[in-house]
N, C-alpha and C. Protein backbone atom coordinates (compact mmCIF):
# COMPACT_ATOMS: atom_id res chain seq x y z
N UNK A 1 -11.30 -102.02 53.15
CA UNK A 1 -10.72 -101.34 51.99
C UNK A 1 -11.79 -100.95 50.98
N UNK A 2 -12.75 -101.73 50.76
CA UNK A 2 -13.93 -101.55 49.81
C UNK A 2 -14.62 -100.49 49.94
N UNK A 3 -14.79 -99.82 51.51
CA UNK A 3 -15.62 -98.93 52.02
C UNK A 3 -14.59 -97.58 51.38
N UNK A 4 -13.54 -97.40 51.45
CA UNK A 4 -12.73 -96.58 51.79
C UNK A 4 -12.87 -96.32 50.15
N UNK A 5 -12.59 -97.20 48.82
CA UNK A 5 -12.81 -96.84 47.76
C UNK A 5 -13.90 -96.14 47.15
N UNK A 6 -14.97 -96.98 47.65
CA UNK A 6 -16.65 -96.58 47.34
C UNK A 6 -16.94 -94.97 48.02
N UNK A 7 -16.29 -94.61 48.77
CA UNK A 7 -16.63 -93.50 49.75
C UNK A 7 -15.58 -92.71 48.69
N UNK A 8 -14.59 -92.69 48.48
CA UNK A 8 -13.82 -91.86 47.34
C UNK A 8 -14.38 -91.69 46.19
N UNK A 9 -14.68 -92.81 46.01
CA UNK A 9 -15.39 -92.64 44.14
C UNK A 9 -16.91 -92.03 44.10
N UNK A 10 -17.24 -92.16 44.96
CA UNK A 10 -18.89 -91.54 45.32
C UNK A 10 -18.40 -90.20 45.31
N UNK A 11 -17.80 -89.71 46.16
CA UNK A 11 -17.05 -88.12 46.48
C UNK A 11 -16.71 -87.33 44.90
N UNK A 12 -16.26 -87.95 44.36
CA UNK A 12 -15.72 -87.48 43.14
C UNK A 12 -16.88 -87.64 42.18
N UNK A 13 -17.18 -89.28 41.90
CA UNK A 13 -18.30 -89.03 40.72
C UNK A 13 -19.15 -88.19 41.22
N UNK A 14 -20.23 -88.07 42.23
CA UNK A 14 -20.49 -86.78 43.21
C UNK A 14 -20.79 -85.73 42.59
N UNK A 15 -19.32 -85.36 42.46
CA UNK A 15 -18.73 -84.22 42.46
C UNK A 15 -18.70 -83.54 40.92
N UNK A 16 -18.40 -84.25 40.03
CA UNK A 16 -18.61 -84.45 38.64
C UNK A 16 -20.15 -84.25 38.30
N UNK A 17 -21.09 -85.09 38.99
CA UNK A 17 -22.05 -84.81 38.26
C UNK A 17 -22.87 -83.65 38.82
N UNK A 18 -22.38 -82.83 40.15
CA UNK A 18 -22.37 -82.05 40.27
C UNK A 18 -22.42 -80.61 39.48
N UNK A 19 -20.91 -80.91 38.94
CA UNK A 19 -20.35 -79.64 38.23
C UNK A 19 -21.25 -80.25 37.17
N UNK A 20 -21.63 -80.75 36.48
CA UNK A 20 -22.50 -80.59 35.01
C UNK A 20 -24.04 -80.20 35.61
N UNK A 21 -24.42 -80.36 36.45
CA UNK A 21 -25.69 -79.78 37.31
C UNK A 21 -25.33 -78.23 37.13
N UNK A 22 -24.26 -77.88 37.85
CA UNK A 22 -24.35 -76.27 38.06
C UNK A 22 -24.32 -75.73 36.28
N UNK A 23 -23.58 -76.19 35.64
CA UNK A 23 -23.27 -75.74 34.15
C UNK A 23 -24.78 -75.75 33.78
N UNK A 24 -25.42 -76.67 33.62
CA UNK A 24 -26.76 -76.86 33.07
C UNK A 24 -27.76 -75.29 33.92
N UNK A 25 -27.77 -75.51 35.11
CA UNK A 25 -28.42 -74.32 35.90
C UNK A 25 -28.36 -73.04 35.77
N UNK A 26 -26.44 -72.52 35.46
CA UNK A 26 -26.42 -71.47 35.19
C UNK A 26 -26.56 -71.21 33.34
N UNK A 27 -27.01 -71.91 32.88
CA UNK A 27 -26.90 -71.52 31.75
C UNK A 27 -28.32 -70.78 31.07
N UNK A 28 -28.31 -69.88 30.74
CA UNK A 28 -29.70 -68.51 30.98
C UNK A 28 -30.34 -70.04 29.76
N UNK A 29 -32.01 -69.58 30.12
CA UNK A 29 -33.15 -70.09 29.80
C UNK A 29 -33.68 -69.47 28.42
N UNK A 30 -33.05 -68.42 28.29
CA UNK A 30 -33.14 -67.83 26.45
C UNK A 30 -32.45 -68.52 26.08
N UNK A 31 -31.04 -68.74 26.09
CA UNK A 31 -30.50 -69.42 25.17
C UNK A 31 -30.75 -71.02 24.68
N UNK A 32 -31.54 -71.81 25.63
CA UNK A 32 -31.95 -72.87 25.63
C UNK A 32 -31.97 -73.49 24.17
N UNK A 33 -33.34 -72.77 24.05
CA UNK A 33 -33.83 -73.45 22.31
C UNK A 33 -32.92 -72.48 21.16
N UNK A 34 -32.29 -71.31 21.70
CA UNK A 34 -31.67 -70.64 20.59
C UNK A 34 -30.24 -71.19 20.25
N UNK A 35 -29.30 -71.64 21.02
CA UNK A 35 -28.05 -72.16 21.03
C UNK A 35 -27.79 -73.09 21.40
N UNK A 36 -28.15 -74.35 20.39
CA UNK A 36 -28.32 -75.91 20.69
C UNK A 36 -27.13 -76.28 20.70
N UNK A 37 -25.93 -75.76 20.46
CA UNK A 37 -24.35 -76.70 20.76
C UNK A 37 -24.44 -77.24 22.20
N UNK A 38 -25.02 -76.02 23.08
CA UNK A 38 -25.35 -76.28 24.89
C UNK A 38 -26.19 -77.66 25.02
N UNK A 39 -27.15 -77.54 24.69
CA UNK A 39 -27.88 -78.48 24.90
C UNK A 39 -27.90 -79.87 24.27
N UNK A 40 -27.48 -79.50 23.18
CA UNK A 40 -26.53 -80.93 22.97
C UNK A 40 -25.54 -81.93 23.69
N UNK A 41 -24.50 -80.90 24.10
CA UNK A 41 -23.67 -81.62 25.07
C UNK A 41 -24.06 -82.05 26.30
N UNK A 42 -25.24 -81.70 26.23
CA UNK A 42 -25.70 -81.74 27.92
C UNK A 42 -26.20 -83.03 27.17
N UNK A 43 -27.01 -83.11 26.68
CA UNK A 43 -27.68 -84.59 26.17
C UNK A 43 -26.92 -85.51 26.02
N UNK A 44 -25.52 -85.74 25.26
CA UNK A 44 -25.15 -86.64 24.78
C UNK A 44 -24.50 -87.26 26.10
N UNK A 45 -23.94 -86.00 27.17
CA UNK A 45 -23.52 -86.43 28.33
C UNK A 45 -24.55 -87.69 29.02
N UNK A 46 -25.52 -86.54 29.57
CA UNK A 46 -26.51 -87.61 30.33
C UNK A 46 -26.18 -88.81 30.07
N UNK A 47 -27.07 -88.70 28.97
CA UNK A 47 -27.11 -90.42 27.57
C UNK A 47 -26.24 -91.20 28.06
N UNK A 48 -25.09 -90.72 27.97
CA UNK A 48 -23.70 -91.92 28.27
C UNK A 48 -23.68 -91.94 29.58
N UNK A 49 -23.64 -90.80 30.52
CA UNK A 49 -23.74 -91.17 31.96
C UNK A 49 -24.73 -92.37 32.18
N UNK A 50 -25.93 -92.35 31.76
CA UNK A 50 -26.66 -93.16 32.03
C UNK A 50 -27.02 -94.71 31.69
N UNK A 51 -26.19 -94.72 30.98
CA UNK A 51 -25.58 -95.91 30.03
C UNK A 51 -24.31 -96.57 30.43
N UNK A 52 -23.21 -95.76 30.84
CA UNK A 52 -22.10 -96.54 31.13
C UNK A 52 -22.48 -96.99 32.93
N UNK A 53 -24.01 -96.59 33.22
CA UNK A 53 -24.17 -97.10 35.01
C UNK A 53 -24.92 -97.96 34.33
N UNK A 54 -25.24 -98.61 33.57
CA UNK A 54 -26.15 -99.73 33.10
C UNK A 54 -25.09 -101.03 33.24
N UNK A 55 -25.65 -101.61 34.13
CA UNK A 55 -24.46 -103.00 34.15
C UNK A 55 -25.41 -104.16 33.95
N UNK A 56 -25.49 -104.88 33.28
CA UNK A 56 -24.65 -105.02 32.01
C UNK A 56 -25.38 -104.25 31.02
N UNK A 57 -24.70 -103.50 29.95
CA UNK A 57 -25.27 -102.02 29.51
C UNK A 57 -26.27 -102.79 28.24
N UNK A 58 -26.68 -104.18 28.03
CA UNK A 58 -27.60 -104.57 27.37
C UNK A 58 -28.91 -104.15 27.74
N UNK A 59 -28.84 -103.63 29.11
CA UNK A 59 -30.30 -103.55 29.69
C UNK A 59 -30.68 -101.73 29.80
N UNK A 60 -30.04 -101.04 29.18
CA UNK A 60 -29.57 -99.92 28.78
C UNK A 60 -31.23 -99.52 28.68
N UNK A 61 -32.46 -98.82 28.91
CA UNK A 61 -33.25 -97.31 28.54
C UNK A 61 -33.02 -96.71 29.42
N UNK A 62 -33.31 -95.38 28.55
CA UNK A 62 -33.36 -94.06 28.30
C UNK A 62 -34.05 -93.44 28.93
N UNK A 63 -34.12 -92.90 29.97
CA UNK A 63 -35.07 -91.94 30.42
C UNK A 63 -35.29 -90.89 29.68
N UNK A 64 -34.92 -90.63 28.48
CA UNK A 64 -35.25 -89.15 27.36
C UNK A 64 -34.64 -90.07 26.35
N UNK A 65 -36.08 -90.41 25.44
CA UNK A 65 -35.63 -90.98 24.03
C UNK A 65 -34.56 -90.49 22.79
N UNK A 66 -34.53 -91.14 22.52
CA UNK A 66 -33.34 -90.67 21.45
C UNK A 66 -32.72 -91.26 20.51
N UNK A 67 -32.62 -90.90 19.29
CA UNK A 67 -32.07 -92.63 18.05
C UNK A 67 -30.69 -92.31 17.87
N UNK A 68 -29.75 -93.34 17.23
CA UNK A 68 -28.43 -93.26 17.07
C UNK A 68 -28.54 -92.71 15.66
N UNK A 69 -27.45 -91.70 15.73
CA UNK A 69 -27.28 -91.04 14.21
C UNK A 69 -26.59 -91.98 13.74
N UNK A 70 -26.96 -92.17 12.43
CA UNK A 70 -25.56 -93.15 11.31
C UNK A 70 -24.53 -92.07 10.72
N UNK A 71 -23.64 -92.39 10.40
CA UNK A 71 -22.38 -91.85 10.37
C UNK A 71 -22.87 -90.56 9.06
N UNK A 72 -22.64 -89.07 9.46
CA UNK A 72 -22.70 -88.39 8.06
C UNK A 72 -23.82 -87.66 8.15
N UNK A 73 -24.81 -88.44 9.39
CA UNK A 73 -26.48 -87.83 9.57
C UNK A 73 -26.48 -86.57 10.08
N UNK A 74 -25.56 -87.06 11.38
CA UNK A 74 -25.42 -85.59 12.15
C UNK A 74 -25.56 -84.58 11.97
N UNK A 75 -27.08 -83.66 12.81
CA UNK A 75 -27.18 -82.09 13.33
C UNK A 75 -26.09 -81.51 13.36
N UNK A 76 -25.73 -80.40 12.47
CA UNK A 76 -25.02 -79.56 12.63
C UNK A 76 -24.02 -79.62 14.42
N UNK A 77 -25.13 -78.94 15.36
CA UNK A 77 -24.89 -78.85 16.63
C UNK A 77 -24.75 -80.10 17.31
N UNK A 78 -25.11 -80.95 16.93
CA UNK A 78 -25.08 -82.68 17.38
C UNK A 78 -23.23 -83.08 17.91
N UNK A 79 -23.50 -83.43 19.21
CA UNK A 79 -22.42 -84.51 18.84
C UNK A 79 -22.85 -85.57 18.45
N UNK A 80 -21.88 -86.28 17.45
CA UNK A 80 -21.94 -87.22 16.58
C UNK A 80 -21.99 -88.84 16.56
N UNK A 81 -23.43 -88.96 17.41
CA UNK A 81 -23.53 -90.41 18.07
C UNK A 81 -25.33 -90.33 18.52
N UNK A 82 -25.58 -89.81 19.67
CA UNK A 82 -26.80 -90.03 19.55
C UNK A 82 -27.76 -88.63 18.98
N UNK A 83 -28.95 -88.35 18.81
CA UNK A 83 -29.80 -87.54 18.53
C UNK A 83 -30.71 -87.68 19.55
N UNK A 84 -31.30 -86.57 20.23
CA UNK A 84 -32.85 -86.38 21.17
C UNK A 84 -33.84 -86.13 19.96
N UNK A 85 -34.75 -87.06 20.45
CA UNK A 85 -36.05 -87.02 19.69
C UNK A 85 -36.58 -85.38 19.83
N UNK A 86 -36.29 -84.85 20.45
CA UNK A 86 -37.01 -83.10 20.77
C UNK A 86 -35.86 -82.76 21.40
N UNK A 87 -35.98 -80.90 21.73
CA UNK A 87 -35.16 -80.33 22.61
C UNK A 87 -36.11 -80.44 24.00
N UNK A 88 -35.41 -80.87 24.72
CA UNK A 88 -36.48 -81.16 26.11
C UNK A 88 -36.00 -80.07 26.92
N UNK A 89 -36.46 -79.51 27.85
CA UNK A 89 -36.41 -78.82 28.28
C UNK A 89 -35.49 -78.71 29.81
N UNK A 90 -34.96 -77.62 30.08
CA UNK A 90 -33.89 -77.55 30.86
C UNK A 90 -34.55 -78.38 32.55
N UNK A 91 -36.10 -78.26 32.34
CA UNK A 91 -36.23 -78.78 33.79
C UNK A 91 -36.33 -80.68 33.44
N UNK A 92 -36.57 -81.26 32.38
CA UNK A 92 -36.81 -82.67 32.26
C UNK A 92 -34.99 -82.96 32.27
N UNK A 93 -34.23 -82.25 31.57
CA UNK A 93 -32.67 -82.40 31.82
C UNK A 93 -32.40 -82.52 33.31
N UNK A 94 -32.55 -81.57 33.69
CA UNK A 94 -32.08 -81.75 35.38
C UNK A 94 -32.87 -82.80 36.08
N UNK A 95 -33.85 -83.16 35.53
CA UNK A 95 -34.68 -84.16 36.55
C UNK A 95 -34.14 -85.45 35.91
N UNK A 96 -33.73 -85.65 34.65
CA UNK A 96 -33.07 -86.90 34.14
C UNK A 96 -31.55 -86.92 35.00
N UNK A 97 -31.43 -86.06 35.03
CA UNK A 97 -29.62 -85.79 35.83
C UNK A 97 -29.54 -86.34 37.01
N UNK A 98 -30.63 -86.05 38.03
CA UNK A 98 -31.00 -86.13 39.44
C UNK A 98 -31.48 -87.65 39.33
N UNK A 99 -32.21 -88.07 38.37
CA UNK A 99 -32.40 -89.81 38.28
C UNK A 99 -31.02 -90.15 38.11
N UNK A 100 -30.35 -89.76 37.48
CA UNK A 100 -29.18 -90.59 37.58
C UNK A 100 -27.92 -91.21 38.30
N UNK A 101 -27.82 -89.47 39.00
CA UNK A 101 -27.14 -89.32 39.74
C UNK A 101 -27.53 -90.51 40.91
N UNK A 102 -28.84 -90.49 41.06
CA UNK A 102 -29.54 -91.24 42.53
C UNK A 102 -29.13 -92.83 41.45
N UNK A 103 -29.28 -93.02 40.47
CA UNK A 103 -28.50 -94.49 39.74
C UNK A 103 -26.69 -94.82 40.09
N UNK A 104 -26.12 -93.70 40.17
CA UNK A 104 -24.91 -93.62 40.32
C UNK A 104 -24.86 -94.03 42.15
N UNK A 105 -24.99 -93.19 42.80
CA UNK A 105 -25.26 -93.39 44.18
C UNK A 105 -25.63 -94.90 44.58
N UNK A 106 -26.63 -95.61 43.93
CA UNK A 106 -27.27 -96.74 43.89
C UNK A 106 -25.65 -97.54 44.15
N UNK A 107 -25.50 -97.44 42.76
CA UNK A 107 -24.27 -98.34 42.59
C UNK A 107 -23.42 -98.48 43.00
N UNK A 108 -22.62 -97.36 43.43
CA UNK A 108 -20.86 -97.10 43.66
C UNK A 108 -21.51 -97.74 44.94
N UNK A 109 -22.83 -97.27 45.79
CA UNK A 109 -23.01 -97.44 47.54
C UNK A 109 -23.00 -99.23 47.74
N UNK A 110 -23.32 -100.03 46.56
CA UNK A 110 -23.94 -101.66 46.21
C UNK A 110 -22.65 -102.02 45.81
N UNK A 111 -21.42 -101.58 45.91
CA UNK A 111 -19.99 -102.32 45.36
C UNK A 111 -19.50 -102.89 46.23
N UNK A 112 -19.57 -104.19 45.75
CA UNK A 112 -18.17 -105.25 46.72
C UNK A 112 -17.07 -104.89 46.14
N UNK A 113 -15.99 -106.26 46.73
CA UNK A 113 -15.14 -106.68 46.40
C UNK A 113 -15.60 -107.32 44.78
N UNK A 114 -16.43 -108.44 45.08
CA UNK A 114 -16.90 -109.29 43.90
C UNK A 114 -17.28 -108.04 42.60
N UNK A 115 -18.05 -107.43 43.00
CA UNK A 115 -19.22 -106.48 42.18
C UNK A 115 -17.79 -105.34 41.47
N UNK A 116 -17.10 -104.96 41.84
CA UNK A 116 -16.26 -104.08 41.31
C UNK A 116 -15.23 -104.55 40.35
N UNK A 117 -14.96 -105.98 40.27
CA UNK A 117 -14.66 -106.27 39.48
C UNK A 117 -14.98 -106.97 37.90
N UNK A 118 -16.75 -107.30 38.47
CA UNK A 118 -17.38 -107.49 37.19
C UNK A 118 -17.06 -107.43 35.92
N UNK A 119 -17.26 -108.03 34.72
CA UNK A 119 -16.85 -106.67 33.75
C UNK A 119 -17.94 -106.21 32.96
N UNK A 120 -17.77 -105.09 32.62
CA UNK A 120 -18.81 -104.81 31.97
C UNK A 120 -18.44 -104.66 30.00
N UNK A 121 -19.05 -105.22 29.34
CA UNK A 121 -18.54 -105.84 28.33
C UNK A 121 -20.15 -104.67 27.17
N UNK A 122 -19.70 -104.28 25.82
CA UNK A 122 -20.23 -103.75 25.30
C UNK A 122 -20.43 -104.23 23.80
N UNK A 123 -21.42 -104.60 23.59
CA UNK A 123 -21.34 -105.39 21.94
C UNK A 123 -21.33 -104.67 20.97
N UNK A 124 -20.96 -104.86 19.74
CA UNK A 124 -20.73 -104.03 18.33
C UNK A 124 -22.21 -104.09 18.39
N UNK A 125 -21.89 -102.07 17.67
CA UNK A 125 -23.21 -101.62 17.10
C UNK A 125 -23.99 -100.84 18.11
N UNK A 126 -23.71 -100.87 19.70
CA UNK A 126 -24.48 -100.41 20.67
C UNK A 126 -24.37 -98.77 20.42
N UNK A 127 -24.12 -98.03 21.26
CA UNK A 127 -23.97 -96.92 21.28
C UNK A 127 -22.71 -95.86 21.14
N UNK A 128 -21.52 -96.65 21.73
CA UNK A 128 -20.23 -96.24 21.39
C UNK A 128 -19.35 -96.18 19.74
N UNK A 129 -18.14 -95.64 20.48
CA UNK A 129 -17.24 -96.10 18.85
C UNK A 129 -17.21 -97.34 18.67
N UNK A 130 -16.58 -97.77 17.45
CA UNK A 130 -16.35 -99.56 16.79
C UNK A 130 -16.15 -99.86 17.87
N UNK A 131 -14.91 -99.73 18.69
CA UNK A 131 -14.16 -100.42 19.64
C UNK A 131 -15.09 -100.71 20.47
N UNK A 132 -14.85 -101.92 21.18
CA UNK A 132 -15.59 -102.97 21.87
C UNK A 132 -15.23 -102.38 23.04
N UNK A 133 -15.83 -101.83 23.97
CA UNK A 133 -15.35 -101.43 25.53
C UNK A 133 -15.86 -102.77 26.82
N UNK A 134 -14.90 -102.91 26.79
CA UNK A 134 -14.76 -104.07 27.78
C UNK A 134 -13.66 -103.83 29.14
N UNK A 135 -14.61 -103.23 29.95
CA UNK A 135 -13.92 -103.08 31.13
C UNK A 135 -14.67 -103.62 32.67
N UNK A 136 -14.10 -103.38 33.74
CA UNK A 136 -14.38 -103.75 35.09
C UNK A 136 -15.42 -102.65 35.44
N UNK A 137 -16.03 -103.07 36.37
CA UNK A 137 -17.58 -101.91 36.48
C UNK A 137 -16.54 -100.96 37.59
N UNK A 138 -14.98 -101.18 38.30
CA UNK A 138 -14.04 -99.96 38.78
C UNK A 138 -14.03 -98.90 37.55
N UNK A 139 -13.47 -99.67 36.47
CA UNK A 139 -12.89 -98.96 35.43
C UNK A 139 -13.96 -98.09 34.57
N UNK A 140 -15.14 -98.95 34.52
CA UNK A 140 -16.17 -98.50 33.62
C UNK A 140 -16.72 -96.73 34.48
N UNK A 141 -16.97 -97.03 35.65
CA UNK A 141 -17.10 -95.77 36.80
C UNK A 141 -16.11 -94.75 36.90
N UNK A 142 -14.82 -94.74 36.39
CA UNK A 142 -13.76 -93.63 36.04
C UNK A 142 -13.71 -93.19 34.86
N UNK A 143 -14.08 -94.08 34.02
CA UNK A 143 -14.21 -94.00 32.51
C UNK A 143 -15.13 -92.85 32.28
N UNK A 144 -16.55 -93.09 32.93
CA UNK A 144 -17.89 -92.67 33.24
C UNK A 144 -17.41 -91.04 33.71
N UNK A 145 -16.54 -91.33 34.72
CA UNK A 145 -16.27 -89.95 35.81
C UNK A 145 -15.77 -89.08 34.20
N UNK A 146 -14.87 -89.70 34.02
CA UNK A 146 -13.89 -89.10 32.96
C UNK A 146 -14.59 -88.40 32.08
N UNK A 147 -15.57 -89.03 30.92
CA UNK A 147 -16.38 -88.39 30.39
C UNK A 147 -17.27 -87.16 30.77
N UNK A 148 -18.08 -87.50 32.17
CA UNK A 148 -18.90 -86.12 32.88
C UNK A 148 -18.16 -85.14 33.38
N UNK A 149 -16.83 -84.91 33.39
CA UNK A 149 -15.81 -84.28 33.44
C UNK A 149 -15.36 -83.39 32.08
N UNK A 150 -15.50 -84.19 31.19
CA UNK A 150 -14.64 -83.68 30.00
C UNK A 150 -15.89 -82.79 29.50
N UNK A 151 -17.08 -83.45 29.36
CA UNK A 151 -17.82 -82.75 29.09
C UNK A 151 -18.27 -81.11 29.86
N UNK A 152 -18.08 -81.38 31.14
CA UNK A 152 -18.56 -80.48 31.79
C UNK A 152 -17.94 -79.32 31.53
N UNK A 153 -16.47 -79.50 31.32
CA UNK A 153 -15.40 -78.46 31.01
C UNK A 153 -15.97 -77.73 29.18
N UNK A 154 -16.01 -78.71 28.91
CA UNK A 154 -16.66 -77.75 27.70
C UNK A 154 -18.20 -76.96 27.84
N UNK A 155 -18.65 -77.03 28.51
CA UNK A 155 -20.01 -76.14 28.67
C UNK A 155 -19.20 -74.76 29.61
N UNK A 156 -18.77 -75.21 30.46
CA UNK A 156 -17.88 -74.20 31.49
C UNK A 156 -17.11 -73.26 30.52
N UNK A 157 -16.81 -73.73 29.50
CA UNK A 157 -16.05 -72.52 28.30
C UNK A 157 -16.72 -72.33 27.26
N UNK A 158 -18.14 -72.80 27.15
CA UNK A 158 -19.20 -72.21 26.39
C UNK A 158 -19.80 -70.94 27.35
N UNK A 159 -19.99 -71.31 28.20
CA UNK A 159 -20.96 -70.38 29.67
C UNK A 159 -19.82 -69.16 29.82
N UNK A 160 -18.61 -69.28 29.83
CA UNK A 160 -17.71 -68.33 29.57
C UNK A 160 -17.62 -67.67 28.61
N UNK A 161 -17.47 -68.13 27.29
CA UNK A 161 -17.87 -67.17 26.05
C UNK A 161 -19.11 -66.75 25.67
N UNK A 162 -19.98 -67.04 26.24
CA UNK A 162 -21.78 -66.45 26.31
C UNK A 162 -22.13 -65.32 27.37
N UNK A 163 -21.93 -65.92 28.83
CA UNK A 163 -22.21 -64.99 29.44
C UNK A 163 -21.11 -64.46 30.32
N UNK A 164 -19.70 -64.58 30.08
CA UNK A 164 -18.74 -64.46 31.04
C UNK A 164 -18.56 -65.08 32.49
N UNK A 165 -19.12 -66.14 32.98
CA UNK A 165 -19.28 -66.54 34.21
C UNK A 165 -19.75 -68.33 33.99
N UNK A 166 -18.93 -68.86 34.78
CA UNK A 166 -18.92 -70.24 34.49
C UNK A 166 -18.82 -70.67 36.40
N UNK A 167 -19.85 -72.02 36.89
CA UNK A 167 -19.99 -72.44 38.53
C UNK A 167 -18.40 -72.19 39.24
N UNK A 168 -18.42 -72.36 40.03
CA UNK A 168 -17.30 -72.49 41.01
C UNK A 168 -17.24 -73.82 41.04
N UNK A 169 -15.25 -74.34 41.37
CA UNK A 169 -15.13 -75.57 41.44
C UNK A 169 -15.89 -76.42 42.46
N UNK A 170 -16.32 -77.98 41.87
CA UNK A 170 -16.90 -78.45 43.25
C UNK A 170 -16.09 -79.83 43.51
N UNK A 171 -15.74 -79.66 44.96
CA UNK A 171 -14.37 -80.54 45.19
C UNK A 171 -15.08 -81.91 46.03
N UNK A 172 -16.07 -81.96 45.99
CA UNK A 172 -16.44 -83.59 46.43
C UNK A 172 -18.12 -83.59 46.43
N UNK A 173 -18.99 -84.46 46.49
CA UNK A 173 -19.67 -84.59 46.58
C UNK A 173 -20.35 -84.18 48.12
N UNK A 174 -21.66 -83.48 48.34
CA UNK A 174 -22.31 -82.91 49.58
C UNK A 174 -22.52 -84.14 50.35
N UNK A 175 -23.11 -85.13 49.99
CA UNK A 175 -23.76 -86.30 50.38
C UNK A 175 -22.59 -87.36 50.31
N UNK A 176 -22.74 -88.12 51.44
CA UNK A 176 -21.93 -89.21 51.26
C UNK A 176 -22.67 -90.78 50.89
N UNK A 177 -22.38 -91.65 51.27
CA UNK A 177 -22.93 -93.11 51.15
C UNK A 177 -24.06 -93.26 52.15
C-alpha cells in the first residue's frame, strides 16, 4: 500500500512542480527585472517548497538567501513574508527549483509506513503565519502540493495578462520513483 501512495504523490507533486517550472520558463526574460510581482511569486513559492520538505523544518537553509519581512515592511511587489536578498536570476531560480524538486523526489521515494506519519511540527516565529503548523510529513506533502499549485495558477494568469499564453496542463509527473 505504501508503494502505491508514494508512486501517486510523486506523480502529482511531480507534476505541480512541474507546472511552476513551465510558468517560470515561459515567462519572457525582459520582463524579469522589469515586473517583479512574477518574480516574487516565484520566490516566495520555492522558499516554502523548500521548507515545508525540510523535516524537521528546524533544519530549514536556503539555497537563495533571504530575510523575513516584519509585518508593514513589505516590497510593494513582495508577498508578505519572506524578502530575496537580490533579484536572482531566472537561471539560479530554475536551478534552485530542480534542487528541490530532486529534495522532493528524495523524500516522497524514502516514505514508510513509520516515516509518513511523522509529524512535522513548526515553532512560533519561523517562517509561516502565527498559527503553529503541526502536521504529518502525508499532510505536510499535500499542504506543500497545495501551495505549488495555488501559486502556480497565479503566474499562469499573470503570463496570460502579459503575454496571452500560459504552459499546457501537466497531468503527472515524467519520471517516476
Amino acid at each position: 500500500m505504501i508503494n502505491i501512495i508514494k508512486d501517486g504523490l510523486w506523480k502529482q507533486f511531480g507534476a505541480s512542480i512541474d507546472t511552476l517550472k513551465n510558468a517560470i520558463e515561459m515567462w519572457p526574460e525582459e520582463y524579469w527585472n522589469t515586473d517583479r510581482k512574477f518574480f516574487y511569486i516565484v520566490f516566495h513559492t520555492m522558499i516554502f517548497l523548500d521548507y515545508y520538505l525540510t523535516i524537521p523544518p528546524d533544519n530549514f537553509s536556503s539555497g537563495l538567501p533571504f530575510k523575513i519581512a516584519a509585518r508593514g515592511e513589505e516590497l510593494k511587489e513582495a508577498v508578505d513574508d519572506v524578502t530575496p536578498e537580490r533579484v536572482y536570476s531566472k537561471k539560479e531560480m530554475l536551478d534552485y527549483l530542480e534542487a528541490c524538486r530532486e529534495k522532493c523526489h528524495k523524500l516522497i521515494g524514502g516514505l514508510s509506513e513509520e516515516k509518513i506519519k511523522q509529524v512535522w511540527i513548526e515553532k512560533p516565529d519561523e517562517l509561516s503565519p502565527p498559527d503553529i503548523l503541526h502536521y504529518t510529513t502525508l499532510e505536510i506533502l499535500l499542504y506543500n502540493m497545495r501551495h505549488v499549485q495555488h501559486h502556480s495558477a497565479q503566474l499562469n494568469m499573470i503570463l496570460r495578462k502579459k503575454i496571452n499564453n500560459s504552459p499546457d496542463w501537466v497531468s503527472h509527473a515524467e519520471d517516476g520513483l
